[in-house]
N, C-alpha and C. Protein backbone atom coordinates (compact mmCIF):
# COMPACT_ATOMS: atom_id res chain seq x y z
N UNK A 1 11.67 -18.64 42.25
CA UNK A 1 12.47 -17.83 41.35
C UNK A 1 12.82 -16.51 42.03
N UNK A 2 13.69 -16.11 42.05
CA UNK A 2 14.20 -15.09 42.14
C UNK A 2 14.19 -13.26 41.43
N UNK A 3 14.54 -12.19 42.33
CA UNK A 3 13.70 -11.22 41.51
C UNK A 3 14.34 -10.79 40.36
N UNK A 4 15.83 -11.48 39.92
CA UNK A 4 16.81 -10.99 38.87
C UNK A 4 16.21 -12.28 37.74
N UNK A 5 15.86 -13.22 37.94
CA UNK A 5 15.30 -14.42 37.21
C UNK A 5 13.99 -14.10 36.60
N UNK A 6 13.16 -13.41 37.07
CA UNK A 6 11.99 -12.95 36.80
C UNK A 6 12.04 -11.74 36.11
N UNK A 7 13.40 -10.82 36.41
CA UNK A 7 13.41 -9.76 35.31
C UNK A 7 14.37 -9.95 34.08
N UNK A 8 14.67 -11.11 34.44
CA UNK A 8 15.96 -11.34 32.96
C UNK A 8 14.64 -12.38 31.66
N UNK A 9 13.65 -12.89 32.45
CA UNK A 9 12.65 -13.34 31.49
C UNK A 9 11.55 -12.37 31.49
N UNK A 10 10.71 -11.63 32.13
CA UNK A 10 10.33 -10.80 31.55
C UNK A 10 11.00 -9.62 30.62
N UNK A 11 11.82 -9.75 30.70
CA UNK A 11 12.55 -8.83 29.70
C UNK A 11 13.26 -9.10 28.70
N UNK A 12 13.49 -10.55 27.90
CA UNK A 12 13.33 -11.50 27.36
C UNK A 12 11.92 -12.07 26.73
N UNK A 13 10.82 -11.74 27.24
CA UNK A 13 9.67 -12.07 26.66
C UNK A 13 8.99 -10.54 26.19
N UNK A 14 9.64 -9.67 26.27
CA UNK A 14 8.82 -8.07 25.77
C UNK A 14 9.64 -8.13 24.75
N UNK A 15 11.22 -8.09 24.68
CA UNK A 15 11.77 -8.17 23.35
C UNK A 15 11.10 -9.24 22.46
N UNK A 16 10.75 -10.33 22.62
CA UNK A 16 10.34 -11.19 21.56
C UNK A 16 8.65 -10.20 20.99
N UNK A 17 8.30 -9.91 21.83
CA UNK A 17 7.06 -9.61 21.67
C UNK A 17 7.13 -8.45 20.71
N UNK A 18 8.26 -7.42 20.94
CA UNK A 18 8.18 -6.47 20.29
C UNK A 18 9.15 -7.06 19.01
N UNK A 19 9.65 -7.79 18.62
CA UNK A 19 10.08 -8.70 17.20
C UNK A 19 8.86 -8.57 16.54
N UNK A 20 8.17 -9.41 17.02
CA UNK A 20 7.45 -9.88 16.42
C UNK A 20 6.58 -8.99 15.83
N UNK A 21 5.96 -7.55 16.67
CA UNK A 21 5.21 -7.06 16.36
C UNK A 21 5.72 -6.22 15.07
N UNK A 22 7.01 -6.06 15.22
CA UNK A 22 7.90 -5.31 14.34
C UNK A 22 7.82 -6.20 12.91
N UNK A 23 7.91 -7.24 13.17
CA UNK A 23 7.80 -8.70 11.93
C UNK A 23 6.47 -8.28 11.24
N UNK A 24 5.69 -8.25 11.86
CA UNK A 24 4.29 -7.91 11.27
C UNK A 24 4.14 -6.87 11.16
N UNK A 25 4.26 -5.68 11.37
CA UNK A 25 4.53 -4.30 10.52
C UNK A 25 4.45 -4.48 9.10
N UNK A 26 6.14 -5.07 8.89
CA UNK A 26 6.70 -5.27 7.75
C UNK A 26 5.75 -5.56 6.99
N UNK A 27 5.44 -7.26 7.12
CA UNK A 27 4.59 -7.75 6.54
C UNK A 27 3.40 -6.99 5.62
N UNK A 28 2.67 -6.00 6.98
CA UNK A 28 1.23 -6.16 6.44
C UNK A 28 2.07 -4.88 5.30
N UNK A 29 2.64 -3.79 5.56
CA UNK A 29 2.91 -2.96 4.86
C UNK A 29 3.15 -3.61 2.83
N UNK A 30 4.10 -4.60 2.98
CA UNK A 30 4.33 -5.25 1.94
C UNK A 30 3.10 -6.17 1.45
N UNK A 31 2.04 -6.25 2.22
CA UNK A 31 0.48 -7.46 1.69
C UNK A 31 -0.26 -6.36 1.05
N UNK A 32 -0.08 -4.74 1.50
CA UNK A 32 -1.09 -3.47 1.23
C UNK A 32 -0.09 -2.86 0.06
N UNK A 33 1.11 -2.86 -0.28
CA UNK A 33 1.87 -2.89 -1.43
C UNK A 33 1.89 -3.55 -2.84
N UNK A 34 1.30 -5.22 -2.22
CA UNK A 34 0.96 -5.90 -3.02
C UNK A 34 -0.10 -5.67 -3.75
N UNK A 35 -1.12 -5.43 -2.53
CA UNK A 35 -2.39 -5.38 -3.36
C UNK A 35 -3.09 -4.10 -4.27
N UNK A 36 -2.05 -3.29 -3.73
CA UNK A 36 -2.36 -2.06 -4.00
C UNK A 36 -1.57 -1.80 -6.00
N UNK A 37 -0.61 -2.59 -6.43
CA UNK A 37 0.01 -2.85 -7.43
C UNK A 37 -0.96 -3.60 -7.66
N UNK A 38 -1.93 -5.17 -7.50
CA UNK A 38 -2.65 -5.61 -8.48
C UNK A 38 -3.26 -4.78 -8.83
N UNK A 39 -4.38 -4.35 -7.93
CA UNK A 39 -5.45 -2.76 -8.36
C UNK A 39 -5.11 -2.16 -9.27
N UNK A 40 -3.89 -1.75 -9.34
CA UNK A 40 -3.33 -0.67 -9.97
C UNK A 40 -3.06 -1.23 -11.70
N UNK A 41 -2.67 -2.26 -11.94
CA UNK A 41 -2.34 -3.09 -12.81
C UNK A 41 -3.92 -3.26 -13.37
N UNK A 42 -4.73 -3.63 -12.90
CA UNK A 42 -5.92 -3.82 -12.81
C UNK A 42 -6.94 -2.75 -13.51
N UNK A 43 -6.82 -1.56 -12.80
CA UNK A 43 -7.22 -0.02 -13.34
C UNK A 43 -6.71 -0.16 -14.82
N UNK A 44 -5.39 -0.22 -15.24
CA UNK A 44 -4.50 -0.28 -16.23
C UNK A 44 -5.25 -1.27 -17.30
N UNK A 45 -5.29 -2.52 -17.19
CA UNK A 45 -6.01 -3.06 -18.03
C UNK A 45 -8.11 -3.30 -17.97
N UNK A 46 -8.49 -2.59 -17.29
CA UNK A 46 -9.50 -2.45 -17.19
C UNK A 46 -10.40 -1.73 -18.57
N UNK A 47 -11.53 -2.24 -19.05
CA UNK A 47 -12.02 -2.77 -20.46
C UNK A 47 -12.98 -0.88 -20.25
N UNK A 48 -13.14 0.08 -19.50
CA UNK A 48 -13.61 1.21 -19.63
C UNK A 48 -13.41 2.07 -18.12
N UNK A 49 -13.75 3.19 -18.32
CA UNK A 49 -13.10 4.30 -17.58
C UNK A 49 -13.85 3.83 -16.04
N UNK A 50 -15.03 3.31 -15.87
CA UNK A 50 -15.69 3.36 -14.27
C UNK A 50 -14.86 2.18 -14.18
N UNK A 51 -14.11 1.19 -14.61
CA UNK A 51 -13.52 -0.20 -14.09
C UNK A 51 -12.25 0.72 -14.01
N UNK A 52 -11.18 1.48 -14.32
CA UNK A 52 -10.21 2.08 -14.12
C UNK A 52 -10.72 2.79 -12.79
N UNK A 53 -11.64 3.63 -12.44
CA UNK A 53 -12.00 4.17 -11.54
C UNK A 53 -11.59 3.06 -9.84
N UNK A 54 -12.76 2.29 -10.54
CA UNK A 54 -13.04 1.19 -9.34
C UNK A 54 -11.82 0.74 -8.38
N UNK A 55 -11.15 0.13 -9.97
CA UNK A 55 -9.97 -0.51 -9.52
C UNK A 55 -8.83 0.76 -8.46
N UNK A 56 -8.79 1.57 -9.62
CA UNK A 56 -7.78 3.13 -8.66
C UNK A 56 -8.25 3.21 -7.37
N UNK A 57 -9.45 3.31 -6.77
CA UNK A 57 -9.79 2.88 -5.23
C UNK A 57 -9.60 2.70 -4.77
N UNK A 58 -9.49 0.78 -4.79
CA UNK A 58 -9.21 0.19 -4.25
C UNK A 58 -7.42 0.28 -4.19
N UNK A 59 -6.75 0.93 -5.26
CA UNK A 59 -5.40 0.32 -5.14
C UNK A 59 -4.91 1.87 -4.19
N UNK A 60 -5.88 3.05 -4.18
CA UNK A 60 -5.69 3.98 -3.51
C UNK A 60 -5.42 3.46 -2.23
N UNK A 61 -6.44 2.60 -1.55
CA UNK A 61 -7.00 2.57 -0.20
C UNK A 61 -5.61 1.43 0.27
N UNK A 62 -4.99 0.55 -0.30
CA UNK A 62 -3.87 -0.28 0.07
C UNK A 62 -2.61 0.30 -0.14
N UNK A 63 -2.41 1.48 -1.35
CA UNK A 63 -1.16 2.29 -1.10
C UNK A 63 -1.28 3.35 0.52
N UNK A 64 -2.23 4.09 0.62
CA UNK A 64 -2.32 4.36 1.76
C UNK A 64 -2.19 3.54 2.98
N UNK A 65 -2.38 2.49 3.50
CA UNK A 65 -2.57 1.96 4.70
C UNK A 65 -0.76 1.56 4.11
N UNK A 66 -0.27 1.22 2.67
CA UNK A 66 1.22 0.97 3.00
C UNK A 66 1.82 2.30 3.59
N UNK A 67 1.83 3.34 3.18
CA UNK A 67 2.80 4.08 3.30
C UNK A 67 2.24 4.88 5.00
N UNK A 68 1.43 4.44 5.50
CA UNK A 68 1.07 4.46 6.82
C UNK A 68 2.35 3.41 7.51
N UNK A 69 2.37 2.04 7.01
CA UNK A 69 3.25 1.57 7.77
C UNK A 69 4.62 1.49 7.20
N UNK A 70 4.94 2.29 6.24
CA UNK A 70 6.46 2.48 5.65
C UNK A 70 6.65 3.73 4.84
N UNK A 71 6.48 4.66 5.51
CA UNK A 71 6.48 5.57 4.78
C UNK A 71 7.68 6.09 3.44
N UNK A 72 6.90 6.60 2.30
CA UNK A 72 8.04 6.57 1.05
C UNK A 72 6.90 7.59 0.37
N UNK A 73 8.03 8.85 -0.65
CA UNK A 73 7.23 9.71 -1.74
C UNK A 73 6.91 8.95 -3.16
N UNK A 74 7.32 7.63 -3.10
CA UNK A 74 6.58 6.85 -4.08
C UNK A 74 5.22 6.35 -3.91
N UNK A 75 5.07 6.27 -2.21
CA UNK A 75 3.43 6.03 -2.27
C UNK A 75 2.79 7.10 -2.31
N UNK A 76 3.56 8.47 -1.84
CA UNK A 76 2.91 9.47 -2.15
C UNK A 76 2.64 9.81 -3.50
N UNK A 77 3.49 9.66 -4.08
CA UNK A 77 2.95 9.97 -6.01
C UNK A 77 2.10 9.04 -6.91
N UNK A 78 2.02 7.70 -5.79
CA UNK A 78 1.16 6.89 -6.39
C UNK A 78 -0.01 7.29 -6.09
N UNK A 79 -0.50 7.71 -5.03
CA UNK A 79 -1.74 8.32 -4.50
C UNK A 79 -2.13 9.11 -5.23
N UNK A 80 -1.02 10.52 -5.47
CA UNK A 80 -1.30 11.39 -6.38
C UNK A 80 -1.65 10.92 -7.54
N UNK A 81 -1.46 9.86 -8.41
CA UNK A 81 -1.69 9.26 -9.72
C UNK A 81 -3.03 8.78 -9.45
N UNK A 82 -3.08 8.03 -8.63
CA UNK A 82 -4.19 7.39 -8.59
C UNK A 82 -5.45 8.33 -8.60
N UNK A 83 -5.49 9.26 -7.55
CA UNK A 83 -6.53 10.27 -7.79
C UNK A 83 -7.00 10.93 -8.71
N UNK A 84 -5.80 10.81 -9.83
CA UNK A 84 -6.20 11.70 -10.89
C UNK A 84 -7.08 10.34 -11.89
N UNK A 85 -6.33 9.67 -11.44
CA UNK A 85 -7.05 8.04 -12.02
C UNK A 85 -8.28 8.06 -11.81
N UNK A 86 -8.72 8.23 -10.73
CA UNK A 86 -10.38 7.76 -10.06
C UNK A 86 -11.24 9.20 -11.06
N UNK A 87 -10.44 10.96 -10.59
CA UNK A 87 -11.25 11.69 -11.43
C UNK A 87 -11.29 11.37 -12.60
N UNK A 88 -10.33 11.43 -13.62
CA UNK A 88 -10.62 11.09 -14.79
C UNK A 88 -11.70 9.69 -15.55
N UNK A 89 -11.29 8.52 -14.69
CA UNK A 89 -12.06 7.74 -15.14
C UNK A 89 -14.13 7.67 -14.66
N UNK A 90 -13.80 8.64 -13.46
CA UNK A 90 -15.56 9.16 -13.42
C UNK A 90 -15.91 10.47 -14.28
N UNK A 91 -15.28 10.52 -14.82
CA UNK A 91 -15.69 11.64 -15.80
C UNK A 91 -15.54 10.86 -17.08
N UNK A 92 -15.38 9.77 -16.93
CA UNK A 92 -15.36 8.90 -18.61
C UNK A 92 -14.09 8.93 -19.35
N UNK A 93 -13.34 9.56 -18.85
CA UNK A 93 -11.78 9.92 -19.51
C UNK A 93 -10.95 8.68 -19.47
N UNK A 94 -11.10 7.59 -19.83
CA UNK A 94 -10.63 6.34 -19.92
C UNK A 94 -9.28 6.15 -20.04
N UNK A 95 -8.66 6.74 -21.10
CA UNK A 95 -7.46 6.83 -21.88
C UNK A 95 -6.27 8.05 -20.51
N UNK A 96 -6.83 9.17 -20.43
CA UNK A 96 -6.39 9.77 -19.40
C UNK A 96 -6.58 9.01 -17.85
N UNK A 97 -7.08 8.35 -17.12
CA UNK A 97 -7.46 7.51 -15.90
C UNK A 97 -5.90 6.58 -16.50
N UNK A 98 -6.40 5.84 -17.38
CA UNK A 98 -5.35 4.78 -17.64
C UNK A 98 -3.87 5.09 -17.48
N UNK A 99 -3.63 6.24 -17.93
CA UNK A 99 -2.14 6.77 -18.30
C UNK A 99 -1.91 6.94 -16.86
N UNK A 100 -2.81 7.52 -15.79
CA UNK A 100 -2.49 8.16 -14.61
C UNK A 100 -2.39 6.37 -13.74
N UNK A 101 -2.99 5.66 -14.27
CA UNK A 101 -2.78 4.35 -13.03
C UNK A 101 -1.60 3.45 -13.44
N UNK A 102 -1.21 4.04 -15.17
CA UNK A 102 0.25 3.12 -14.91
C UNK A 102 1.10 4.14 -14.36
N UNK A 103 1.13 5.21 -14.05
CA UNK A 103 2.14 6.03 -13.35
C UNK A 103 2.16 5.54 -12.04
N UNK A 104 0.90 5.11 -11.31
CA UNK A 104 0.81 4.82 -10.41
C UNK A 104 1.61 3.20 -10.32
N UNK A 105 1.35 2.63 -10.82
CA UNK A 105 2.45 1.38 -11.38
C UNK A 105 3.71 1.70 -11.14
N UNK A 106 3.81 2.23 -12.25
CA UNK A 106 5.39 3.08 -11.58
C UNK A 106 6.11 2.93 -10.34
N UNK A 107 4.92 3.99 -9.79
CA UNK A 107 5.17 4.69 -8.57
C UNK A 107 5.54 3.67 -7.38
N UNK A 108 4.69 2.67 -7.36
CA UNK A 108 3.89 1.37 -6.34
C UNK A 108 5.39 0.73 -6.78
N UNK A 109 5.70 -0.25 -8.06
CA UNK A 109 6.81 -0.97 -8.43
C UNK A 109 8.32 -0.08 -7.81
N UNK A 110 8.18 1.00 -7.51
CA UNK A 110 9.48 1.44 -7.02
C UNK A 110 9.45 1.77 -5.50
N UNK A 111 8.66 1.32 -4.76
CA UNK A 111 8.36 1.98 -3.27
C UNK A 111 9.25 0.71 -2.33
N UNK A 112 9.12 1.16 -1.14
CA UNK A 112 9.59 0.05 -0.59
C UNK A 112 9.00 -1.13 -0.32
């Protein structure tokens, strides 16, 4: 092979590579979107304030790693909701936690 043959496929195999990696970006961003809306949904119908807590956590910790890989001020205000979610519902504030994790609903249902 030749040295123009060898750089027209290595350079041909870095673009695919970087597809792909770009493909999976996407992805995980939208799997940590997902999950971060069940949580959140979750907090929301959760039967007392430490299960609103719990759940806000967890849906904290997957809106973050989304808006790490897609950044948007809807995951930022979901975060913000959510936090107020986690304080309120460790302080027993059930009804207040709740109101703050469907905002976070909201927030999550409108992001990218």
């Amino acid at each position: 092979m030749n040295v123009l043959n060898r750089g027209i496929i290595r350079g041909l195999l870095t673009a695919a590579f970087v597809a792909i990696l770009g493909l999976n970006a996407a992805q995980a961003a939208e799997n940590h979107k997902a999950e971060a809306l069940k949580h959140a949904e979750a907090a929301v119908a959760a039967g007392n304030a430490a299960g609103v807590a719990e759940h806000a956590e967890a849906a904290k910790t997957h809106a973050a790693a989304a808006n790490a890989e897609k950044k948007s001020p809807h995951y930022d205000a979901a975060i913000t909701s959510l936090n107020s979610a986690i304080e309120h519902g460790k302080m027993g504030h059930a009804d207040i936690a709740k109101k703050s994790a469907e905002e976070a609903v909201t927030h999550l249902k409108a992001a990218p």
